[in-house]
Protein backbone atom coordinates (compact mmCIF):
# COMPACT_ATOMS: atom_id res chain seq x y z
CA UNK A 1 -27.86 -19.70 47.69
CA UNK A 2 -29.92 -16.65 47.11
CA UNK A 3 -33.13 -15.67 48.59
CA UNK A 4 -35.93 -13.14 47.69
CA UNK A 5 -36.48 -12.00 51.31
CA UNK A 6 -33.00 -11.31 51.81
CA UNK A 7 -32.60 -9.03 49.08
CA UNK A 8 -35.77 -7.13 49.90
CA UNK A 9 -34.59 -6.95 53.72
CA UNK A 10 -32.75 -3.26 54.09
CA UNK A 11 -30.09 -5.29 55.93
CA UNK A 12 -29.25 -6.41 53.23
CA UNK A 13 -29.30 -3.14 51.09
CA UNK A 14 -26.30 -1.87 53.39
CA UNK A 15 -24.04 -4.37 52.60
CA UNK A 16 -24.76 -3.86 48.61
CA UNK A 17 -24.69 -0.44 49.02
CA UNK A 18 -20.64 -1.30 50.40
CA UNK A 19 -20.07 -3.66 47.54
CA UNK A 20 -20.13 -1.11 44.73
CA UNK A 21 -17.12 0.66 46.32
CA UNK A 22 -15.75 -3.38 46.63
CA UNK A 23 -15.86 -2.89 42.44
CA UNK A 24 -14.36 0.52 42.81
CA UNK A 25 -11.46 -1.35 44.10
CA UNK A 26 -10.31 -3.01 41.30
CA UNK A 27 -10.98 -0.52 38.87
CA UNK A 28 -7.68 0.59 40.43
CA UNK A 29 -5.73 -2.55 39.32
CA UNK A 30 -7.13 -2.37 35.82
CA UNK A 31 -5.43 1.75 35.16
CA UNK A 32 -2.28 -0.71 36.29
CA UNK A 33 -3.07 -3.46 33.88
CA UNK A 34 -3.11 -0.60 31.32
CA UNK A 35 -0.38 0.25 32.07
CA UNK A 36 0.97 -3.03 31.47
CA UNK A 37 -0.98 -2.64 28.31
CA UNK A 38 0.26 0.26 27.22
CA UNK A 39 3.97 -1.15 25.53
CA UNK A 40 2.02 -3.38 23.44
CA UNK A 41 0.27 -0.79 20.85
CA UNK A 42 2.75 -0.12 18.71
CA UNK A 43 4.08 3.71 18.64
CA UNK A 44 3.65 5.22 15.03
CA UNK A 45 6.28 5.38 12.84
CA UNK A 46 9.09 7.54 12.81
CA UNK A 47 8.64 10.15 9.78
CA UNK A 48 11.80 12.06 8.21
CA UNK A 49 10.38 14.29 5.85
CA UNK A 50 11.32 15.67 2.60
CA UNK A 51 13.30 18.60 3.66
CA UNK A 52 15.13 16.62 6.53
CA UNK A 53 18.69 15.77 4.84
CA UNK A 54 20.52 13.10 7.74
CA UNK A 55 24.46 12.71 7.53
CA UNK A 56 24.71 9.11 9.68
CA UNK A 57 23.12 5.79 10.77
CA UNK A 58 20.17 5.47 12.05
CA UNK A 59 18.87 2.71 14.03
CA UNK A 60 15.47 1.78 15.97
CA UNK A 61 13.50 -1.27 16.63
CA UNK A 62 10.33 1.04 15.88
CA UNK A 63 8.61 2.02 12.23
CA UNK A 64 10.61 4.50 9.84
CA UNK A 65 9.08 6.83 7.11
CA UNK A 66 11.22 8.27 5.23
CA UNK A 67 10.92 10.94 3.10
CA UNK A 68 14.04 13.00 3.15
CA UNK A 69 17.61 11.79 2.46
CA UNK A 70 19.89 9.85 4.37
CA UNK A 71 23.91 9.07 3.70
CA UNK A 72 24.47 6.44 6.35
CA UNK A 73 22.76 2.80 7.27
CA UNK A 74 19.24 2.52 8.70
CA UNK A 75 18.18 -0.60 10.71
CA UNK A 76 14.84 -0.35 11.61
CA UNK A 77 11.87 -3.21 11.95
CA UNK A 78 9.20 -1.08 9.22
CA UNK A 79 10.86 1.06 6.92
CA UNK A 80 9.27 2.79 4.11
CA UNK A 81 11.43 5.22 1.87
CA UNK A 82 8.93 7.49 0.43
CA UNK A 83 8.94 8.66 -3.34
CA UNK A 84 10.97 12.09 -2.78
CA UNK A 85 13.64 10.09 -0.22
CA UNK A 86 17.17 8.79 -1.29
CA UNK A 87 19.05 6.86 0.92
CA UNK A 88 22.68 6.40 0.48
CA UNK A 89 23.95 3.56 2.29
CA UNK A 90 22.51 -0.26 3.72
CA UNK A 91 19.28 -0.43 4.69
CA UNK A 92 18.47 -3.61 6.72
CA UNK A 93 14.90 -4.30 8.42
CA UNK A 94 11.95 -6.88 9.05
CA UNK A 95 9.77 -4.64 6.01
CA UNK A 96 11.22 -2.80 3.39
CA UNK A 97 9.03 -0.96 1.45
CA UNK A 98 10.94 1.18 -1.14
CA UNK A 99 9.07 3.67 -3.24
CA UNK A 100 11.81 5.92 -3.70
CA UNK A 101 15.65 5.61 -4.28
CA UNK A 102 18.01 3.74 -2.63
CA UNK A 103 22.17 3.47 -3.71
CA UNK A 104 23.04 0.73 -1.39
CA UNK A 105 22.78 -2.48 -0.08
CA UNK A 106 18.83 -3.83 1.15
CA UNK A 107 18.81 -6.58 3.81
CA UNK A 108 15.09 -7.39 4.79
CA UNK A 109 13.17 -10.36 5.46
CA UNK A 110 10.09 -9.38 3.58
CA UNK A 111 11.07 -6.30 0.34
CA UNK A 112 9.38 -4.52 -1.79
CA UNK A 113 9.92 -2.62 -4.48
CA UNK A 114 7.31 -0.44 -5.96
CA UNK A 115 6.80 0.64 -9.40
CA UNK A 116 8.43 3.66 -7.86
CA UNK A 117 11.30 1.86 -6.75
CA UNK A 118 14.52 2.75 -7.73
CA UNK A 119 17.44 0.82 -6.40
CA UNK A 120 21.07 0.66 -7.29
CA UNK A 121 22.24 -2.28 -5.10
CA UNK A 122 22.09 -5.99 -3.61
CA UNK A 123 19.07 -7.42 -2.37
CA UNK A 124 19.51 -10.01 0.46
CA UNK A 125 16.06 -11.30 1.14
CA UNK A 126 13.76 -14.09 2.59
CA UNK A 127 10.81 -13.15 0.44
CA UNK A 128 10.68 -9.97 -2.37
CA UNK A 129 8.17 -8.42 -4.71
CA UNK A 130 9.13 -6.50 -7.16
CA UNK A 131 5.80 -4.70 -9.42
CA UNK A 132 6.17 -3.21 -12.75
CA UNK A 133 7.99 0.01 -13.71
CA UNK A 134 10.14 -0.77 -10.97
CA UNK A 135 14.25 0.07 -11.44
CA UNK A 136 16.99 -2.05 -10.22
CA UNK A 137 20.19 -2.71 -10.64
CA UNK A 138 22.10 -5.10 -8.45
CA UNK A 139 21.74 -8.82 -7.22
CA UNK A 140 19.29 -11.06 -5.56
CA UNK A 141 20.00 -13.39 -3.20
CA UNK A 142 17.65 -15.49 -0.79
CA UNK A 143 18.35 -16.07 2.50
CA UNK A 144 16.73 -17.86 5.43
CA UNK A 145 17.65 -15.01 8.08
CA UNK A 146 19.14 -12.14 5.49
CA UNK A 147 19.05 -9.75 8.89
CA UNK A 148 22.73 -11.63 9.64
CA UNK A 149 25.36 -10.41 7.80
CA UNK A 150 27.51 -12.43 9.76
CA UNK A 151 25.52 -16.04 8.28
CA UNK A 152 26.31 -15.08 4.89
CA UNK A 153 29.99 -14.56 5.34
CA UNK A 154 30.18 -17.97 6.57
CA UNK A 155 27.54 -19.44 4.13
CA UNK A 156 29.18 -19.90 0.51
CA UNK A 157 27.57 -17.70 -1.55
CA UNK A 158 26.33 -19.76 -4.14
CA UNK A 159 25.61 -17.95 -7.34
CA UNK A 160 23.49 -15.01 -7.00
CA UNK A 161 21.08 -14.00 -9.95
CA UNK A 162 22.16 -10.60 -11.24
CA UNK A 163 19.83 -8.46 -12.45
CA UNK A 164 19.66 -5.54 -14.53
CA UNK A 165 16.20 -4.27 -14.76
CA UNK A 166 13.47 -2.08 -15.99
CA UNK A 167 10.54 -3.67 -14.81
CA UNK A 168 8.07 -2.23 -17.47
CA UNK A 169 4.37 -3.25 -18.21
C-alpha cells in the first residue's frame, strides 16, 4: 500500500502538494456544520432588571432573569426572579427559581424557593424545594406534567396540602 520510494520521488510531492488544498475543501463544510451547530448552545438568559417595571405577559422558550417587576404571566423554560423583582401574576416554566416575590400562581416542573423566597400563591409542581427562611402562603400540589393547566381541570383535585409558612431555622 505505501512505499518509501514513492514518497521520496518528486512525482509524488506534486500530487501532495494538491492534497492539502483537497483538506482545504472541507474545511468549507465544517463553517456549515457550525452553522448547524450554532442553535444548539443555548442563548443566555433574558435579564429584566431592577428598574424595568413590565405591564403584560411575557412568554419565551429561552432563560428569564428577572429582576424588575412584572403584572402579567411569564412562561418561560428557566426563570429566576431575582431578590429586588415582584411578579404579579402566574408564572409557569420547566425551572423556577424564586428568590424574590411572587403574588400569584407557580406552575413548574422543578421549583424552588429560596430562603429569599417570598410567595403568596399555589404551587403546582412535579418536584419542589423549599430552604429555610423561606415565606409562603398558598397550596401545594404535585403533578406529573403541572405545565398543563388543562390536565388538572380534568384531573380531580384531590386534597391539596395548604400551607401557611415561615420556613425559619
Amino acid at each position: 500500500m505505501f512505499s518509501k520510494s514513492k514518497i521520496n520521488e518528486p512525482a509524488s510531492k506534486a500530487p501532495e502538494t494538491a492534497k492539502p488544498a483537497a483538506p482545504a475543501a472541507p474545511a468549507s463544510p465544517a463553517p456549515a456544520e457550525s452553522k448547524a451547530a450554532a442553535p444548539k448552545p443555548k442563548p443566555p438568559a433574558s435579564v429584566l432588571s431592577s428598574d424595568l417595571h413590565i405591564t403584560g405577559n411575557i412568554k419565551t422558550t429561552g432563560d428569564i432573569q428577572v429582576e424588575g417587576t412584572v403584572e402579567g404571566d411569564i412562561r418561560a423554560h428557566l426563570l429566576t426572579i431575582g431578590e429586588t423583582a415582584t411578579i404579579k401574576g402566574e408564572v409557569t416554566a420547566d425551572d423556577v427559581v424564586i428568590n424574590g416575590r411572587i403574588v400569584g400562581r407557580v406552575r413548574g416542573l422543578k421549583v424552588r424557593l429560596t430562603s429569599t423566597a417570598r410567595v403568596e400563591g399555589d404551587i403546582i409542581h412535579k418536584t419542589i424545594a423549599i430552604e429555610s427562611g423561606a415565606h409562603f402562603e398558598g397550596s401545594v400540589q404535585r403533578q406529573d406534567d403541572p405545565l398543563n393547566p388543562g390536565r388538572a381541570a380534568a384531573k380531580p383535585a384531590g386534597n391539596p396540602a395548604a400551607a401557611k409558612a415561615d420556613v425559619s431555622q
